[in-house]
C-alpha atoms as a PDB file:
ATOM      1  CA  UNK A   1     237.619 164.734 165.237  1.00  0.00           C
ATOM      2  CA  UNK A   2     238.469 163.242 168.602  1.00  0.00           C
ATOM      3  CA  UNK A   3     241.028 161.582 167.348  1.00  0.00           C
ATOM      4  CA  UNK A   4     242.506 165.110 165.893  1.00  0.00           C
ATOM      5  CA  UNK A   5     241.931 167.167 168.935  1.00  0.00           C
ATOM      6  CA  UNK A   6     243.743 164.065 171.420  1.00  0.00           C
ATOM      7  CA  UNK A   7     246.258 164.791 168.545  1.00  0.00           C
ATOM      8  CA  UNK A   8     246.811 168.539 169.143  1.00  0.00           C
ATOM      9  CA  UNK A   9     246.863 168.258 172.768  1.00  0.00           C
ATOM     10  CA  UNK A  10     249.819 166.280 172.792  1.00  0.00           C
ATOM     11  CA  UNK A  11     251.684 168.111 169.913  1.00  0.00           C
ATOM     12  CA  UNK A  12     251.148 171.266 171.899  1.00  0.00           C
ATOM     13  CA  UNK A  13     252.621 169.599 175.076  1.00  0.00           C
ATOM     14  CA  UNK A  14     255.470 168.716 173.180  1.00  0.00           C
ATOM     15  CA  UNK A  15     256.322 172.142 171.418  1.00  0.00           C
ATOM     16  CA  UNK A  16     255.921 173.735 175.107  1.00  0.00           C
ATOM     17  CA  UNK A  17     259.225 171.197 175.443  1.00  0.00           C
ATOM     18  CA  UNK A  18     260.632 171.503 172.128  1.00  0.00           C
ATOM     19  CA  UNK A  19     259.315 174.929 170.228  1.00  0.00           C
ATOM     20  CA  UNK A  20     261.975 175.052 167.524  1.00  0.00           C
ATOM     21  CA  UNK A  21     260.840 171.321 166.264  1.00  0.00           C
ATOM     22  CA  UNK A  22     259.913 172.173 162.630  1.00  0.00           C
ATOM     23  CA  UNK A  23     258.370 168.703 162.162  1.00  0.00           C
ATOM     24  CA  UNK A  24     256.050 169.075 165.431  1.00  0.00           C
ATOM     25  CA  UNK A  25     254.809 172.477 164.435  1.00  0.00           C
ATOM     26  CA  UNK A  26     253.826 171.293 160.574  1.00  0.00           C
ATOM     27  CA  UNK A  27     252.063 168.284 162.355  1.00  0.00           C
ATOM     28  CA  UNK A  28     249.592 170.947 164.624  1.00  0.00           C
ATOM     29  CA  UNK A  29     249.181 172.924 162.123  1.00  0.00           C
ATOM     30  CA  UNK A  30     247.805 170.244 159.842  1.00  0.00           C
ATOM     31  CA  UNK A  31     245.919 169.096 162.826  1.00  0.00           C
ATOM     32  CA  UNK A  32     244.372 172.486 162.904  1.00  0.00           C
ATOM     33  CA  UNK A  33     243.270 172.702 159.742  1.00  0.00           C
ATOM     34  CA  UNK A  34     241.450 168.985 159.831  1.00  0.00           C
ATOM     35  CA  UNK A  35     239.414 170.254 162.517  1.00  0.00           C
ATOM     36  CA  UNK A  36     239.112 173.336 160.700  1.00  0.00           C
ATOM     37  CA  UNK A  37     240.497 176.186 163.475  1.00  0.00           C
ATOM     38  CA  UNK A  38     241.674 178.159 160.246  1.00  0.00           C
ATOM     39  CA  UNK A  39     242.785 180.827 162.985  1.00  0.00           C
ATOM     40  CA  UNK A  40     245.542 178.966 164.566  1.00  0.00           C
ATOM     41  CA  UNK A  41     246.160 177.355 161.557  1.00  0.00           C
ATOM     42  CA  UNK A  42     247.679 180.346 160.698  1.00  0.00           C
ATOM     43  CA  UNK A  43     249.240 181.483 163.673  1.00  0.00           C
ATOM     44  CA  UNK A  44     251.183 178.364 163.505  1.00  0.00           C
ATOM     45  CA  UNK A  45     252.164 178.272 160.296  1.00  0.00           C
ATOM     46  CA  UNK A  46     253.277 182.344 161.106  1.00  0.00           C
ATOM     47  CA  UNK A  47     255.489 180.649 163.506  1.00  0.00           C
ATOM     48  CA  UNK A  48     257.046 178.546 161.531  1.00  0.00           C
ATOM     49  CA  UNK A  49     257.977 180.755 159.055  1.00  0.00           C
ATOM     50  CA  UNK A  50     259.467 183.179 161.240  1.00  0.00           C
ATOM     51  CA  UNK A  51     261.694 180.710 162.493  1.00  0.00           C
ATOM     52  CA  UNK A  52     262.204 179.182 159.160  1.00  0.00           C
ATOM     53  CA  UNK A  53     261.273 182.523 156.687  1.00  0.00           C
ATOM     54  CA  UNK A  54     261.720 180.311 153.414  1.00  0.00           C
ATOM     55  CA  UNK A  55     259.776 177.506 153.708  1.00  0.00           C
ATOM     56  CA  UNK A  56     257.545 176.603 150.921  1.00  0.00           C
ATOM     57  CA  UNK A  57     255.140 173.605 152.621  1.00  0.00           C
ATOM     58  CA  UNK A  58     254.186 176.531 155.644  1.00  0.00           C
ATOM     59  CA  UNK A  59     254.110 179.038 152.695  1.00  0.00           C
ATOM     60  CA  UNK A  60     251.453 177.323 150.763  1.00  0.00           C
ATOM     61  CA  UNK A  61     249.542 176.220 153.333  1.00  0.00           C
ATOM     62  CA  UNK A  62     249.417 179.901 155.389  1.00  0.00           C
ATOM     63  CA  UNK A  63     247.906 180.933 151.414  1.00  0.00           C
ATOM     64  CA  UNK A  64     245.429 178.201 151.748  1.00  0.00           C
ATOM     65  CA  UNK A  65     244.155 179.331 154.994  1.00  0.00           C
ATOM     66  CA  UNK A  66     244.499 182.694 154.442  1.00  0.00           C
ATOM     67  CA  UNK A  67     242.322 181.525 151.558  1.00  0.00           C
ATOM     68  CA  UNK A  68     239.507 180.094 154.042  1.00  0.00           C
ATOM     69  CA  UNK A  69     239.516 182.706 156.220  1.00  0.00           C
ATOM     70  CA  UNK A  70     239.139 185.231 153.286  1.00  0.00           C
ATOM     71  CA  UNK A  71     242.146 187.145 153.444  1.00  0.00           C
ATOM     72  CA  UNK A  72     242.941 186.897 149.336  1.00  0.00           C
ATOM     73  CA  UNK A  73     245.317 189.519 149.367  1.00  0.00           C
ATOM     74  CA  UNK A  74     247.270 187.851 152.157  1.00  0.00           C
ATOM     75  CA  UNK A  75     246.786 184.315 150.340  1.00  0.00           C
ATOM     76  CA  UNK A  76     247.810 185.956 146.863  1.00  0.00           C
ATOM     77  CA  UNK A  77     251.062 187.020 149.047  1.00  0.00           C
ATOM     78  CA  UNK A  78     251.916 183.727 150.071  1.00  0.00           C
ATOM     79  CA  UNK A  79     251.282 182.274 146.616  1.00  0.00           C
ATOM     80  CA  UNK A  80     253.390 184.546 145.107  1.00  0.00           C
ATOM     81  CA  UNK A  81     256.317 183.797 147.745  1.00  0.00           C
ATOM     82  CA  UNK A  82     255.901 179.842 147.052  1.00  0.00           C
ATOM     83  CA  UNK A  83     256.222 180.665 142.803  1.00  0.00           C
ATOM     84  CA  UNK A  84     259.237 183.116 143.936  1.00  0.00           C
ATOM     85  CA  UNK A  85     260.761 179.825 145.082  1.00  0.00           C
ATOM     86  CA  UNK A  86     259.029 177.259 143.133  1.00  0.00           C
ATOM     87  CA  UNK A  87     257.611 179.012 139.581  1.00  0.00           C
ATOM     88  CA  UNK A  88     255.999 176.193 138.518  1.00  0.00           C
ATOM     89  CA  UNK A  89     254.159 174.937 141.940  1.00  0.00           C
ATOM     90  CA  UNK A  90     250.922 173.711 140.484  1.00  0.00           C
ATOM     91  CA  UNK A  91     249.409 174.002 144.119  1.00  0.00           C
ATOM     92  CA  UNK A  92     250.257 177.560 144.176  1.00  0.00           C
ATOM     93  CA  UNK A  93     249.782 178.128 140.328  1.00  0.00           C
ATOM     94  CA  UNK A  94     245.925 176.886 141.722  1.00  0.00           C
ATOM     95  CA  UNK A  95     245.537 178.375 144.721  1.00  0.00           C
ATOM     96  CA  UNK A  96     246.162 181.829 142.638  1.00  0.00           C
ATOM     97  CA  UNK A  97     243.564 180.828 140.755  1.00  0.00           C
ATOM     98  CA  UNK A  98     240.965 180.242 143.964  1.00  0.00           C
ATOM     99  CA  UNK A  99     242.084 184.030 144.889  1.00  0.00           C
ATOM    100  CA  UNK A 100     241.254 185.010 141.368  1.00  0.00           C
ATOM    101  CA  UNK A 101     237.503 183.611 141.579  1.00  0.00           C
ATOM    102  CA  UNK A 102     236.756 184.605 145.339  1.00  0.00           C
ATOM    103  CA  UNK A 103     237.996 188.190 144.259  1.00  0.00           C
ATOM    104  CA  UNK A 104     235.837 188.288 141.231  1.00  0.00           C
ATOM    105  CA  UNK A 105     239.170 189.424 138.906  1.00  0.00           C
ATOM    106  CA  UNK A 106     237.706 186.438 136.199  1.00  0.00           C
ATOM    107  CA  UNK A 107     239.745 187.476 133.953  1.00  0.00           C
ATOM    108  CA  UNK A 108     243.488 187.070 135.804  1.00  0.00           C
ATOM    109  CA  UNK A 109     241.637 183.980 136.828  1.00  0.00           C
ATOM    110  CA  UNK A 110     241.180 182.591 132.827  1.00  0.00           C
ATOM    111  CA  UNK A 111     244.687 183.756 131.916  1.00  0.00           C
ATOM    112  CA  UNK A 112     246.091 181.938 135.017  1.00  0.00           C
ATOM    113  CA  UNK A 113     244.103 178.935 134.430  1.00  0.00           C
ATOM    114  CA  UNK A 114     245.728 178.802 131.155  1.00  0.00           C
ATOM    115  CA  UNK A 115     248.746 178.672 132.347  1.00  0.00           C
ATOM    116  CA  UNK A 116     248.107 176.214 134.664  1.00  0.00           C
ATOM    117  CA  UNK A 117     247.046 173.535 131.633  1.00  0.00           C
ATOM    118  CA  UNK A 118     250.179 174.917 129.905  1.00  0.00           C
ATOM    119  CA  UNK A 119     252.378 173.504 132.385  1.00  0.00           C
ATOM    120  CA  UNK A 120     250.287 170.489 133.961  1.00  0.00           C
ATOM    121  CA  UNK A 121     247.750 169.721 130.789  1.00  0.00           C
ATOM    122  CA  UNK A 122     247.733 165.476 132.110  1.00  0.00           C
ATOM    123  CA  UNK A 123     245.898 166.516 135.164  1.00  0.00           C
ATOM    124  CA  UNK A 124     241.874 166.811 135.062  1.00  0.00           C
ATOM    125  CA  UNK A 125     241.047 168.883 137.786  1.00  0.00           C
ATOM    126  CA  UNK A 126     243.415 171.966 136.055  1.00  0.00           C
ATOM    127  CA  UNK A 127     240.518 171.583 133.411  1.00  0.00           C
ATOM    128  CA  UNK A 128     237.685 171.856 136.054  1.00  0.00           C
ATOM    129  CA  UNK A 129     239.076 174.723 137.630  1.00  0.00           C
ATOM    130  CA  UNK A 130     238.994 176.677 134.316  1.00  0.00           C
ATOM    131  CA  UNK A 131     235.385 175.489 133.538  1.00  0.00           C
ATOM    132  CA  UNK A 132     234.853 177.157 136.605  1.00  0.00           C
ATOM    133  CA  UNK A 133     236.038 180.020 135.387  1.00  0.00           C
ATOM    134  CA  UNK A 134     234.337 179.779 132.059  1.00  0.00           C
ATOM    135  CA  UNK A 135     230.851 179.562 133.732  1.00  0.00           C
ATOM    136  CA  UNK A 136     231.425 182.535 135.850  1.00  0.00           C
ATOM    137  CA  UNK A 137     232.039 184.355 132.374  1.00  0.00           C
ATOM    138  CA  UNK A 138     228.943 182.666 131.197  1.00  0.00           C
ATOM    139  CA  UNK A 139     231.210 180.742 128.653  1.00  0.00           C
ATOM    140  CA  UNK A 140     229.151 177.428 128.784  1.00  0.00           C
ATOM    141  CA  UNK A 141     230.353 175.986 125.955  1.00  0.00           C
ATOM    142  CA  UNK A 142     234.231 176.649 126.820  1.00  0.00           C
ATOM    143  CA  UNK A 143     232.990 175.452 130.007  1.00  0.00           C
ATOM    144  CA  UNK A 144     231.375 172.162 128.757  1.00  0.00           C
ATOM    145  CA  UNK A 145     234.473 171.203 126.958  1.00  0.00           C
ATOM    146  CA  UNK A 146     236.787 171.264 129.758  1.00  0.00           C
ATOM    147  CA  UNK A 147     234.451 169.195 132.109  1.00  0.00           C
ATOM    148  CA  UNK A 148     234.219 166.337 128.752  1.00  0.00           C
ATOM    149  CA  UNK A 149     237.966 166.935 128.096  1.00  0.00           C
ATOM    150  CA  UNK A 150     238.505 166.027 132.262  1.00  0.00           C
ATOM    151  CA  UNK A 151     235.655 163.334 131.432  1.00  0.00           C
ATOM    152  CA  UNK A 152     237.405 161.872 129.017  1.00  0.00           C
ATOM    153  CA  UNK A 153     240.405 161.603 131.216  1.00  0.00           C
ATOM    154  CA  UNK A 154     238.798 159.865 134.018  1.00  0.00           C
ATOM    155  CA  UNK A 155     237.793 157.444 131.182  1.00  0.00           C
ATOM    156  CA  UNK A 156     241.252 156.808 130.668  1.00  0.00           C
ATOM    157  CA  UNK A 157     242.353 155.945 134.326  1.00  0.00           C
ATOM    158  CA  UNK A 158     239.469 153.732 135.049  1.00  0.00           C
ATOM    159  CA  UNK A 159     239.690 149.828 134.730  1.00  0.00           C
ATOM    160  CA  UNK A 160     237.135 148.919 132.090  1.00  0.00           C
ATOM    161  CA  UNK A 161     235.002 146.721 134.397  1.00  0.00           C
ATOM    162  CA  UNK A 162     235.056 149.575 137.601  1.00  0.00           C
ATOM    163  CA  UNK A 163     232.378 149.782 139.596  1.00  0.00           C
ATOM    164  CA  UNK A 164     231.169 153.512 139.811  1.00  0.00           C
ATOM    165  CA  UNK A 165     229.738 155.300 142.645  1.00  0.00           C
ATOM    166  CA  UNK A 166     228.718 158.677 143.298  1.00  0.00           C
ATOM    167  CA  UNK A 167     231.933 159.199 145.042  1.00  0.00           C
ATOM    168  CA  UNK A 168     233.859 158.806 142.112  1.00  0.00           C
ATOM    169  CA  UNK A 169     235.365 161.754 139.941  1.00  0.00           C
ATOM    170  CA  UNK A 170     234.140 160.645 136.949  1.00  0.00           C
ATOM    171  CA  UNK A 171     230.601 160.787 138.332  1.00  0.00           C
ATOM    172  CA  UNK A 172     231.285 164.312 139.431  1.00  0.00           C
ATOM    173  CA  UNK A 173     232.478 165.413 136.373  1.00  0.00           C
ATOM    174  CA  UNK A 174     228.974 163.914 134.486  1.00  0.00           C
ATOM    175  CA  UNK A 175     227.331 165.724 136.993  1.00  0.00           C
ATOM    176  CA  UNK A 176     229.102 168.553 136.479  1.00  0.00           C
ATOM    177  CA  UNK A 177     228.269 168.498 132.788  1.00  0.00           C
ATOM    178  CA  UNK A 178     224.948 167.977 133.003  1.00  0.00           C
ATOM    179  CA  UNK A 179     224.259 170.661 135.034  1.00  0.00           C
ATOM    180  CA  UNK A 180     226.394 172.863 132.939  1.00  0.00           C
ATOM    181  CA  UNK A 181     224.000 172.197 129.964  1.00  0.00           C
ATOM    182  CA  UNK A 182     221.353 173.122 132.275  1.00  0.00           C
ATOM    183  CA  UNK A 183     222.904 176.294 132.870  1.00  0.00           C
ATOM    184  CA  UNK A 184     223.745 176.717 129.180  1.00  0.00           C
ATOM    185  CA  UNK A 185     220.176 175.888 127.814  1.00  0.00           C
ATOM    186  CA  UNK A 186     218.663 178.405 130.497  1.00  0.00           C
ATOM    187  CA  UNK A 187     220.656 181.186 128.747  1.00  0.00           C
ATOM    188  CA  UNK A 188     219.733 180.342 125.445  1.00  0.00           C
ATOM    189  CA  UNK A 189     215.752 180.050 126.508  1.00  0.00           C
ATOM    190  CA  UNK A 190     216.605 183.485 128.017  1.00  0.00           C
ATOM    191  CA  UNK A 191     217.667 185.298 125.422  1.00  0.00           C
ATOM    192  CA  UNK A 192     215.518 183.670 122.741  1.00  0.00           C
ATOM    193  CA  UNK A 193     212.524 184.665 125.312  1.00  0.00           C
ATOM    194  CA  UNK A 194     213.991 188.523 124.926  1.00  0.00           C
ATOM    195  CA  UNK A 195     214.211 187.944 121.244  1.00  0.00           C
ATOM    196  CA  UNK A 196     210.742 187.221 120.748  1.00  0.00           C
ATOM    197  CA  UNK A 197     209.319 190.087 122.994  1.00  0.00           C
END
């Protein structure tokens, strides 16, 4: 953090000297968002784009902290510029997604999950984000087969003598399973406790 904030100092000493520096102002921003000031995060990356109104990297990342600081119509906005641009941005195609979930809409969130693994099906995490989905529907089992389909994966990628650690994705992803079954067999006790009342 000290590190990041000895950072910022000097980047904002040197937009004082140079504020049209495109390259300077992406590198604060970041800065701001490693330390987390999601706030002037944004009022940088505001900045930038009203210098330069069309660019996608200050775009996307004004969504994603617009995203943080829970502002999802305002992210949404700034998604939907980036696909203007880009249509098939997966990061934005995701981030829409994110919105989706935080604003409860579950249901623009499967159908834009879907087409997510349409267009990027090799990449696992497009899988967990729908199982997300599919467990706030209470889809378990839709769930369950996204998290072994991302499992499986993993498998694929890993060296067949890796050492794992909890760090590791595919030890997320078990985890991630397993407590998905947990969730799953809770429902079923649930309703076969209503069934025999």
């Amino acid at each position: 953090a000290k590190e990041w904030r000895d950072s910022l100092s000097y980047l904002s000493q040197l937009i004082e000297r140079h504020p049209k520096d495109l390259e300077l102002r992406m590198r604060k921003a970041e800065a701001n968002i490693a330390l987390e000031q999601w706030q002037y995060a944004h009022d940088e990356y505001s900045n930038i784009l009203e210098l330069y109104p069309t660019h996608l990297g200050a775009l996307y990342f004004r969504a994603y902290v617009n995203d943080k600081l829970k502002r999802f119509a305002f992210a949404r906005q700034d998604y939907e510029q980036v696909l203007k641009y880009e249509p098939d941005h997966e990061g934005a195609l995701t981030g829409l997604v994110r919105v989706s979930i935080s604003e409860k809409k579950l249901t623009k969130a499967y159908d834009e999950s879907n087409h997510l693994i349409e267009l990027y099906k090799e990449n696992p995490r497009n899988y967990l984000l729908r199982s997300e989905v599919e467990e706030a529907l209470g889809l378990y089992s839709l769930a369950i087969d996204d998290v072994t389909t991302a499992i499986d994966m993993e498998k694929e990628k890993s060296a067949p003598n890796q050492k794992i650690s909890l760090d590791d994705d595919l030890t997320r992803y078990v985890l991630m399973r397993i407590d998905l079954y947990k969730k799953q067999m809770a429902k079923l006790k649930k309703k076969s406790d209503r069934e025999l009342k």
